[in-house]
C-alpha atoms as a PDB file:
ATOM      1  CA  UNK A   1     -17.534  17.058  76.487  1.00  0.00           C
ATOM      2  CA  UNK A   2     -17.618  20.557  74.500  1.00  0.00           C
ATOM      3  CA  UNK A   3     -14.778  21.485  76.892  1.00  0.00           C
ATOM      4  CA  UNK A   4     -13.025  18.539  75.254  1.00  0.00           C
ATOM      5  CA  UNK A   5     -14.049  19.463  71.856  1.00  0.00           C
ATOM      6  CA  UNK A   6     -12.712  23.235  72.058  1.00  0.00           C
ATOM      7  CA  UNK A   7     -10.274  21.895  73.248  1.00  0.00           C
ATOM      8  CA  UNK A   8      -9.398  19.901  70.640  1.00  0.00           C
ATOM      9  CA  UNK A   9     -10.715  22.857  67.631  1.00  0.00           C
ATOM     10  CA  UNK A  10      -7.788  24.662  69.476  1.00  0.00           C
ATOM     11  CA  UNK A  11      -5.175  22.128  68.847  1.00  0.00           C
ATOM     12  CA  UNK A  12      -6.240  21.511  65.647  1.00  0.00           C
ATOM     13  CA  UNK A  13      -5.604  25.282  64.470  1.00  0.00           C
ATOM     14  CA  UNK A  14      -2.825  25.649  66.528  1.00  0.00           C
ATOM     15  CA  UNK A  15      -0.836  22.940  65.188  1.00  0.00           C
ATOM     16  CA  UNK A  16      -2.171  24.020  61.597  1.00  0.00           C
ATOM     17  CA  UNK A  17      -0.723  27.415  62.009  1.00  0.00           C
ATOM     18  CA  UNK A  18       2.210  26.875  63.625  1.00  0.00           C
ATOM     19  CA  UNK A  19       5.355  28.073  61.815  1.00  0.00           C
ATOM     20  CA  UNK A  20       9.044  28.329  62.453  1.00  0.00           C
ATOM     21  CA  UNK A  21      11.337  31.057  60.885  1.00  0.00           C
ATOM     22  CA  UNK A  22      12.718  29.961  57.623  1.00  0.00           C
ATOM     23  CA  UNK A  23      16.221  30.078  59.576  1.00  0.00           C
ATOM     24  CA  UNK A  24      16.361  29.425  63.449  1.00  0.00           C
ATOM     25  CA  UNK A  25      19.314  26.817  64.161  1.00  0.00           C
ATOM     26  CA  UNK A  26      18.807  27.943  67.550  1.00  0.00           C
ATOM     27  CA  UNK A  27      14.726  27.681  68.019  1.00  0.00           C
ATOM     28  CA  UNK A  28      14.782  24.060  66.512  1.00  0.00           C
ATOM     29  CA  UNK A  29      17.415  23.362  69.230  1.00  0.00           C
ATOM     30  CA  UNK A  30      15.719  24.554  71.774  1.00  0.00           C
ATOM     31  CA  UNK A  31      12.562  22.779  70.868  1.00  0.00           C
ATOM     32  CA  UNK A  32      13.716  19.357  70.687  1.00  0.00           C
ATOM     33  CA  UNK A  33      15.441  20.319  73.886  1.00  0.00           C
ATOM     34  CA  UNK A  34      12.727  20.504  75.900  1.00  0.00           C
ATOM     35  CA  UNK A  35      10.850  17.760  73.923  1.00  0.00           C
ATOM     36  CA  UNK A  36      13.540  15.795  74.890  1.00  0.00           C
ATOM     37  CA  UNK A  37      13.125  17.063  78.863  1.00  0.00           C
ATOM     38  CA  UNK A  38       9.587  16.648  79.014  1.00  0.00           C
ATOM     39  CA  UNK A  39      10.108  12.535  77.754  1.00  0.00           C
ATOM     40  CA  UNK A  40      12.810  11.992  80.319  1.00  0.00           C
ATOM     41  CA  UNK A  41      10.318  13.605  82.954  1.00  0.00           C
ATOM     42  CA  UNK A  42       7.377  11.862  82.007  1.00  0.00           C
ATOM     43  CA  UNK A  43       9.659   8.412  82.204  1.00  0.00           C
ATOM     44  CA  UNK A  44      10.671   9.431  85.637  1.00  0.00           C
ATOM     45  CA  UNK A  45       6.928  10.132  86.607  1.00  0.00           C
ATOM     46  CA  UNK A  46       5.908   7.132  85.111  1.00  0.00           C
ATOM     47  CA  UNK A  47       8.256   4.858  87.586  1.00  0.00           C
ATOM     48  CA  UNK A  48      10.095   3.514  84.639  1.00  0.00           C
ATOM     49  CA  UNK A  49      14.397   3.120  84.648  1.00  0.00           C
ATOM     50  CA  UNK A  50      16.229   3.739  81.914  1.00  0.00           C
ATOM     51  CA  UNK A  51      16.811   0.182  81.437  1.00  0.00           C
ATOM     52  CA  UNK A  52      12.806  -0.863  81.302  1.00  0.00           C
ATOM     53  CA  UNK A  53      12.014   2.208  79.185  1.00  0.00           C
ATOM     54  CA  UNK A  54      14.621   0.994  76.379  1.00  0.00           C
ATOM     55  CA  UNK A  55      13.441  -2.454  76.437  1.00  0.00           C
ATOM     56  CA  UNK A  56       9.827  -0.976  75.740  1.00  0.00           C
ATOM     57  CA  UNK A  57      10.554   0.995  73.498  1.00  0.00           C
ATOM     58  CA  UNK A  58      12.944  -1.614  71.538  1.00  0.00           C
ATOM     59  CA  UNK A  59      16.143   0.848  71.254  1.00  0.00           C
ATOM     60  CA  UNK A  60      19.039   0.604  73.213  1.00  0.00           C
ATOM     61  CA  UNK A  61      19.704   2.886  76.501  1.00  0.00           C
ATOM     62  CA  UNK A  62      21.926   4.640  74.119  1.00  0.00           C
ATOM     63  CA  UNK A  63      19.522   6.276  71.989  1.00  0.00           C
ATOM     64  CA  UNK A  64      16.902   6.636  74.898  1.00  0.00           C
ATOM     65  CA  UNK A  65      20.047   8.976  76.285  1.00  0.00           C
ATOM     66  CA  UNK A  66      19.966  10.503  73.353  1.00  0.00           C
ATOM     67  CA  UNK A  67      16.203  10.980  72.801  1.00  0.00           C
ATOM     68  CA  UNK A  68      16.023  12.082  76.565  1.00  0.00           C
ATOM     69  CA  UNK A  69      19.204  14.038  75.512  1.00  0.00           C
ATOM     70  CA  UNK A  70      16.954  16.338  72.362  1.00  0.00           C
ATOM     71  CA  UNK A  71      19.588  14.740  70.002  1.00  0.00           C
ATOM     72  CA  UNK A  72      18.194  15.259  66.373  1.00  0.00           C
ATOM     73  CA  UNK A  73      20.502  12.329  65.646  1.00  0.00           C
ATOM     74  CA  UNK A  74      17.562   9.275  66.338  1.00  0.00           C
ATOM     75  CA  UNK A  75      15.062   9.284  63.775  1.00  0.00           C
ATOM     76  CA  UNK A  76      11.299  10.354  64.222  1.00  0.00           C
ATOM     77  CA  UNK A  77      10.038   7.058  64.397  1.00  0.00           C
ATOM     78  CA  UNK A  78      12.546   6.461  67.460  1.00  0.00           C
ATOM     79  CA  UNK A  79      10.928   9.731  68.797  1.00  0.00           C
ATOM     80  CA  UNK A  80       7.503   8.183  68.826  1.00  0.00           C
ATOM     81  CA  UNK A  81       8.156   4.550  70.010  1.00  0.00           C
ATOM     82  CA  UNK A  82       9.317   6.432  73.162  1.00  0.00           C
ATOM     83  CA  UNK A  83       5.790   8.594  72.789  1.00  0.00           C
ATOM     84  CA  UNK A  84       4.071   5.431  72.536  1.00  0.00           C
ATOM     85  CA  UNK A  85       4.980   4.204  75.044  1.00  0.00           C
ATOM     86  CA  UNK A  86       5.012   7.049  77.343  1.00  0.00           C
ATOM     87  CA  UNK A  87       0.991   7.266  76.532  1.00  0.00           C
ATOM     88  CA  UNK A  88       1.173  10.677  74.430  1.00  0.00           C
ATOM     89  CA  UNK A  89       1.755   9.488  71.139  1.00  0.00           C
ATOM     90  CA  UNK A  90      -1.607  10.721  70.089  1.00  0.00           C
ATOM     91  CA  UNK A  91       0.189  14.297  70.179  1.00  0.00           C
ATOM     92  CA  UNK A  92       2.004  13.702  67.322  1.00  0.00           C
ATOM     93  CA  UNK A  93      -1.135  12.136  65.475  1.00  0.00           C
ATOM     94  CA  UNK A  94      -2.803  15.901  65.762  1.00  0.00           C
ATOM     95  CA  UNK A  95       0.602  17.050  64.180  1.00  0.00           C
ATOM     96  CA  UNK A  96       0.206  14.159  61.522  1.00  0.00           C
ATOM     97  CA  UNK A  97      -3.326  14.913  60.406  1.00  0.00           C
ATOM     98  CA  UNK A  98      -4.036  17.932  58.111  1.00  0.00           C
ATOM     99  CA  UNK A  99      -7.495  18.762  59.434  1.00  0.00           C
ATOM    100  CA  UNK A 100      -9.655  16.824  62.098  1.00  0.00           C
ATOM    101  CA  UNK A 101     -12.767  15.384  60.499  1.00  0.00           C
ATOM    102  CA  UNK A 102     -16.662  16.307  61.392  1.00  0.00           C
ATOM    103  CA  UNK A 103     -18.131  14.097  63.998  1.00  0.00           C
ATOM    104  CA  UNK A 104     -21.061  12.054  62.443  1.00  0.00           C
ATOM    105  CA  UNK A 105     -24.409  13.496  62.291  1.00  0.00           C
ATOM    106  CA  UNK A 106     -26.400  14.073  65.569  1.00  0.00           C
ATOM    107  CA  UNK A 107     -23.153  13.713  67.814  1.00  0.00           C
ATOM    108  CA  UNK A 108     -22.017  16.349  70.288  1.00  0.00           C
ATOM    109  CA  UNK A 109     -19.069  17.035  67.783  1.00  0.00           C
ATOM    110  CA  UNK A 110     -21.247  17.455  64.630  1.00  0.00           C
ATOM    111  CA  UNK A 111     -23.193  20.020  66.530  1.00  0.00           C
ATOM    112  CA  UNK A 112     -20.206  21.511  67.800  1.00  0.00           C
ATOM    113  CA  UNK A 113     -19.866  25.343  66.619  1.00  0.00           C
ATOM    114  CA  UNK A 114     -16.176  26.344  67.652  1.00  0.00           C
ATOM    115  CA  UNK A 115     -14.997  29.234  66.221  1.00  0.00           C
ATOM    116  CA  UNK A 116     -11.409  29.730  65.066  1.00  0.00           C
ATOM    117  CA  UNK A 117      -9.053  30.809  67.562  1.00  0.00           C
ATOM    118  CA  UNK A 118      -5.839  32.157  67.075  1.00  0.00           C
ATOM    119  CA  UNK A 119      -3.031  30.303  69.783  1.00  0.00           C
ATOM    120  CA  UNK A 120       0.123  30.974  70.121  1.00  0.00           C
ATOM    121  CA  UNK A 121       2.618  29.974  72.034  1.00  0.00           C
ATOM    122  CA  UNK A 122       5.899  31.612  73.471  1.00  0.00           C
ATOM    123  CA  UNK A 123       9.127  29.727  73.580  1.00  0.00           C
ATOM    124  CA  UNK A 124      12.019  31.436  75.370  1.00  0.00           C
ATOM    125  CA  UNK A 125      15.009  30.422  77.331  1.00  0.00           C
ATOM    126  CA  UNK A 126      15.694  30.342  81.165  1.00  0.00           C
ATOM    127  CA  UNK A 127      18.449  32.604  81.970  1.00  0.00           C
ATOM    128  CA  UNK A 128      18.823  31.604  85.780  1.00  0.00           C
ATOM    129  CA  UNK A 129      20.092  27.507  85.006  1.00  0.00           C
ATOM    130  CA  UNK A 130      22.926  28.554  82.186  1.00  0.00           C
ATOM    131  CA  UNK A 131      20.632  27.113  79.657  1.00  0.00           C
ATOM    132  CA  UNK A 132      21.977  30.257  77.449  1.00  0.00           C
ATOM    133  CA  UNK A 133      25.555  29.551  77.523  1.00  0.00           C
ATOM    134  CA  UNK A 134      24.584  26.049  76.940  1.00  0.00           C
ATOM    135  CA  UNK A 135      22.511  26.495  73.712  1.00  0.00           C
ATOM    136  CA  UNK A 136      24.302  28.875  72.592  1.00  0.00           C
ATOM    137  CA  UNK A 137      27.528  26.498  72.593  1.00  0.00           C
ATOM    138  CA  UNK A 138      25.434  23.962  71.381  1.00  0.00           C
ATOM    139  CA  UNK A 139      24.480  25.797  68.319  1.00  0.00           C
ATOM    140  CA  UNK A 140      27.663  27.358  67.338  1.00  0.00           C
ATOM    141  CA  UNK A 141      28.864  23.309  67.162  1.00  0.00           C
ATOM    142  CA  UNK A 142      26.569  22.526  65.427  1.00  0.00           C
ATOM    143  CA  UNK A 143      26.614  25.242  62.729  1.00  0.00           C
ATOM    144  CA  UNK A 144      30.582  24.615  62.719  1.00  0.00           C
ATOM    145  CA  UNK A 145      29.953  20.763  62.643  1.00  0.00           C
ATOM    146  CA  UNK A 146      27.660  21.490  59.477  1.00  0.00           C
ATOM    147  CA  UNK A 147      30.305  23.462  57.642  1.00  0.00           C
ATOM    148  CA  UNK A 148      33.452  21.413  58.701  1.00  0.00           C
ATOM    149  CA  UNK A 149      31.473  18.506  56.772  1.00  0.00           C
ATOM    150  CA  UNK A 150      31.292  20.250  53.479  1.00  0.00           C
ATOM    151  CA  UNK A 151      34.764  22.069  53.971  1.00  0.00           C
ATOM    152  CA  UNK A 152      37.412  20.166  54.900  1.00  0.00           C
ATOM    153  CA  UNK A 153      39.426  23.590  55.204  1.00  0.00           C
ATOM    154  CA  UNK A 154      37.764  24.387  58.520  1.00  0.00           C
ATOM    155  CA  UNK A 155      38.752  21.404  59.934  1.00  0.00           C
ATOM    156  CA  UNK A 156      42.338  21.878  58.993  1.00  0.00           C
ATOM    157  CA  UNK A 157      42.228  25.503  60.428  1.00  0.00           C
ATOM    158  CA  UNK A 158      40.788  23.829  63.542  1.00  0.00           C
ATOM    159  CA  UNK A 159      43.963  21.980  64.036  1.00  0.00           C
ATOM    160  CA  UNK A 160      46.442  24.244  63.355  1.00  0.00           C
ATOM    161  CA  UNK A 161      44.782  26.277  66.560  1.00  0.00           C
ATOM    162  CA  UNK A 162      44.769  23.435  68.548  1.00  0.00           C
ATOM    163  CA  UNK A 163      48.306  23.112  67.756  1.00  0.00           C
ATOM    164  CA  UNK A 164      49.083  27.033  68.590  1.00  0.00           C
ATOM    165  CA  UNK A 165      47.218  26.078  72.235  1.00  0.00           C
ATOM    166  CA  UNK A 166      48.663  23.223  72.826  1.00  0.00           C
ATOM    167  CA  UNK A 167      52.212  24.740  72.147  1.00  0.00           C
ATOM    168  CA  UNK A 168      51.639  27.448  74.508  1.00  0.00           C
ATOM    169  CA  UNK A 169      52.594  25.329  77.301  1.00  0.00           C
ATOM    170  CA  UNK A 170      50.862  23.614  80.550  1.00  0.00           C
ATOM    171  CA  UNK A 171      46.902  24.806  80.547  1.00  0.00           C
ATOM    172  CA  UNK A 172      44.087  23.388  82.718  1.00  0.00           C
ATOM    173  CA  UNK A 173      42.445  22.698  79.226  1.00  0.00           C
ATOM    174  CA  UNK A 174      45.670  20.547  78.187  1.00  0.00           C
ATOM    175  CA  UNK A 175      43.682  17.003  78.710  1.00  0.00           C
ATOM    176  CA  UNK A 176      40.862  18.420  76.596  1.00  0.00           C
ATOM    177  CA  UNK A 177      42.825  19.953  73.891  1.00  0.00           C
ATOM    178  CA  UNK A 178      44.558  16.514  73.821  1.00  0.00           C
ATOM    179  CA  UNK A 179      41.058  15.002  73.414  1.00  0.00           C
ATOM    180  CA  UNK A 180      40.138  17.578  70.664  1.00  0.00           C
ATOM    181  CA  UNK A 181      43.332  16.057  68.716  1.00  0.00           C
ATOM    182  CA  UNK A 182      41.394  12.714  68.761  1.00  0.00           C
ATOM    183  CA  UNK A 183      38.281  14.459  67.395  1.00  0.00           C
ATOM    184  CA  UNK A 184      39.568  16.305  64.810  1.00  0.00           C
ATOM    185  CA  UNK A 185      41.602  13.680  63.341  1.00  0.00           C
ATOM    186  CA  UNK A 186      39.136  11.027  63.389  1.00  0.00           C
ATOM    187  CA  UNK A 187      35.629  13.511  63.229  1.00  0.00           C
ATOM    188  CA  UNK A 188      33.956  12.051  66.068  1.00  0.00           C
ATOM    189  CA  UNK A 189      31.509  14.994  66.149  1.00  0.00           C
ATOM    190  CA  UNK A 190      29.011  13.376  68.388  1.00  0.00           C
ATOM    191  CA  UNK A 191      31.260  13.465  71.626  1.00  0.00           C
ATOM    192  CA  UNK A 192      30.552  17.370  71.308  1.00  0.00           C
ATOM    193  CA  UNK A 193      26.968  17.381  70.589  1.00  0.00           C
ATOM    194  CA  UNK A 194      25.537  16.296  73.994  1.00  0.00           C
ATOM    195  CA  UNK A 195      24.443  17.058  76.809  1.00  0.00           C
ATOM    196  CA  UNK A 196      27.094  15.429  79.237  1.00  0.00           C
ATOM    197  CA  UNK A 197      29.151  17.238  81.223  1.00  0.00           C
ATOM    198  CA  UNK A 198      32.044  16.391  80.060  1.00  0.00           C
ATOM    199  CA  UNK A 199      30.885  17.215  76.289  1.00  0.00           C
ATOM    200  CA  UNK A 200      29.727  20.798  77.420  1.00  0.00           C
ATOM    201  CA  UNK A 201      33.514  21.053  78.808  1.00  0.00           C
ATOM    202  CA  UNK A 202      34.895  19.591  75.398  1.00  0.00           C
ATOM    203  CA  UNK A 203      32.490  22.757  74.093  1.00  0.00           C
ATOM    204  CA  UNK A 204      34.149  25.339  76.548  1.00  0.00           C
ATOM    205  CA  UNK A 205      37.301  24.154  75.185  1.00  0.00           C
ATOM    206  CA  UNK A 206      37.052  24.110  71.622  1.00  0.00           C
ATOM    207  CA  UNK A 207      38.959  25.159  68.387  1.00  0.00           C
ATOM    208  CA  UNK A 208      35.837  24.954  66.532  1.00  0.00           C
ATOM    209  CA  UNK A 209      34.402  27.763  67.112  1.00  0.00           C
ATOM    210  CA  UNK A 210      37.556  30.217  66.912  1.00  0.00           C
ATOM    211  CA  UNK A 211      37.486  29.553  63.313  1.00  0.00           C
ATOM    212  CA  UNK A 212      33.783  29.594  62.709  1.00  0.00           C
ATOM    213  CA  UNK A 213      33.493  32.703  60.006  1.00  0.00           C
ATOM    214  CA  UNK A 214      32.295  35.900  61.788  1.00  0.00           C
ATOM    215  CA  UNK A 215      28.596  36.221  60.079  1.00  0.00           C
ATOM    216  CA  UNK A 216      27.990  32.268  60.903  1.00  0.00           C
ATOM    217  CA  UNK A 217      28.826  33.404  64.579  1.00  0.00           C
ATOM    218  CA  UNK A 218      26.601  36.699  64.530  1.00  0.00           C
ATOM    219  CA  UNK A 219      23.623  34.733  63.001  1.00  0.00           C
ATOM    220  CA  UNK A 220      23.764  32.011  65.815  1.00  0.00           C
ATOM    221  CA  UNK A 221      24.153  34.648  68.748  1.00  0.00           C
ATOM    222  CA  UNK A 222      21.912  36.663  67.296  1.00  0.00           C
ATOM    223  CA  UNK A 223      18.788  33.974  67.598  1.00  0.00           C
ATOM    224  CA  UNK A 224      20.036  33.559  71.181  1.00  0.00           C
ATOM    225  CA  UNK A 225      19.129  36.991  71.485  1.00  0.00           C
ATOM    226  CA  UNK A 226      15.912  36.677  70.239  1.00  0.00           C
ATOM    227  CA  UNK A 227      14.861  33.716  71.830  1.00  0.00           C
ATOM    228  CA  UNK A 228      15.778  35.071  75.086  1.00  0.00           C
ATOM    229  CA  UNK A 229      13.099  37.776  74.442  1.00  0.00           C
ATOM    230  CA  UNK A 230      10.944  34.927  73.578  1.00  0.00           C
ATOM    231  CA  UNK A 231       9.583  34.074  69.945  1.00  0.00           C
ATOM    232  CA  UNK A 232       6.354  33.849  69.279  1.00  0.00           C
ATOM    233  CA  UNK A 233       4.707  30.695  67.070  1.00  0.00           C
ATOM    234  CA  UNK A 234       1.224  30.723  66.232  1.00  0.00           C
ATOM    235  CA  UNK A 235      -1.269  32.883  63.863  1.00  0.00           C
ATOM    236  CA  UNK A 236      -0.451  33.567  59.807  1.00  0.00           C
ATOM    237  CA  UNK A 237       3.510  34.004  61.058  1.00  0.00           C
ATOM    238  CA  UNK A 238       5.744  33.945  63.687  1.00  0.00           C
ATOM    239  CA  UNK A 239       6.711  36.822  65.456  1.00  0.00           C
ATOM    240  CA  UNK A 240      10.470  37.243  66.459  1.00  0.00           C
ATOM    241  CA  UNK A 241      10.909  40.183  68.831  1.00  0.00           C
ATOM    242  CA  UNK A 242      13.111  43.236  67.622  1.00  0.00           C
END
């Protein structure tokens, strides 16, 4: 039992302390990555098909892809039906609370004298399965995404690239610059955003990110950089390796 209730001091703090640079595109990505990883292997674990899960959870097996998927498209709520019923949304209850609350007097909890700690945690990025290049090409979308929504200008450059390419004559990228035509035109962002393969070649592919401005670029590639290091969350701040 006081196992269980250091334990559970530790969480408390950690979750407490946690804090995210003020600016890390890339970080939040990864995290909801492997948020989204650890749900689809918990399903698996759990015996459960993608058709039973959805009916459980009362979404369709389109936004359980895209849950499984890290997609900050579904809401939170979406995010913990699946928790629910996968059995850990008490996880996000510790993240919900602001402190836990003194056991009543006489119990093992009341008595309980755990100090403090300080826990951090390292999240980093596994070089040896291409989970950099994919990230990385995940991010830079997004970022351009982001801007090409509040400047219509970027978009515009975006085609007249794709028009340069496709002009240039036969390419094995010719069917996906084709399909980039039909994106463009009618902004149907999310066929880039996931995790298919066939949206990670639309990615390799792209006119996107040939006009994404040069310091939007650096910032992404730099956070790559650093999460490939590792960055550290936990204690007063968050450490980003130099």
């Amino acid at each position: 039992m006081m196992v269980l209730l250091d334990k559970i001091c530790s969480l408390d703090y950690y979750f407490g302390q946690m804090n995210l640079p003020d600016s890390s595109i890339v970080l939040e990505r990864q995290l909801l990555l492997q948020l989204g990883d650890r749900l689809k292997r918990l399903r698996k674990a759990q015996g459960l098909g993608t058709v039973e899960m959805a009916k459980r959870a009362s979404i369709s097996r389109t936004t359980l892809s895209s849950v499984e998927s890290g997609d900050p498209g579904p809401a939170l709520g979406t995010y913990l039906r699946v928790m629910s019923v996968l059995g850990i949304s008490g996880e996000l209850a510790l993240l919900a609370g602001d402190a836990l609350q003194p056991g009543p007097p006489g119990t093992a909890a009341a008595r309980s004298r755990c100090a403090r700690p300080v826990v951090q945690v390292t999240v980093s990025i596994d070089d040896t399965r291409h989970q950099v290049q994919d990230l990385q090409s995940l991010a830079l979308h997004e970022e351009a995404i982001r801007l090409a929504r509040s400047d219509p200008d970027l978009v515009i450059r975006a085609q007249n690239t794709l028009n340069r390419w496709l002009a240039s004559g036969n390419s094995r990228s010719m069917g996906l610059w084709q399909e980039w035509q039909e994106i463009l035109r009618d902004t149907k962002w999310r066929k880039v955003l996931g995790r298919t393969r066939r949206a990670q070649e639309l990615r390799q592919a792209s006119p996107l990110t040939a006009v994404l401005p040069a310091q939007v670029r650096e910032s992404v590639l730099d956070q790559v950089r650093q999460l490939r290091k590792g960055v550290v969350l936990g204690g007063p701040e968050t450490h980003v390796p130099t």
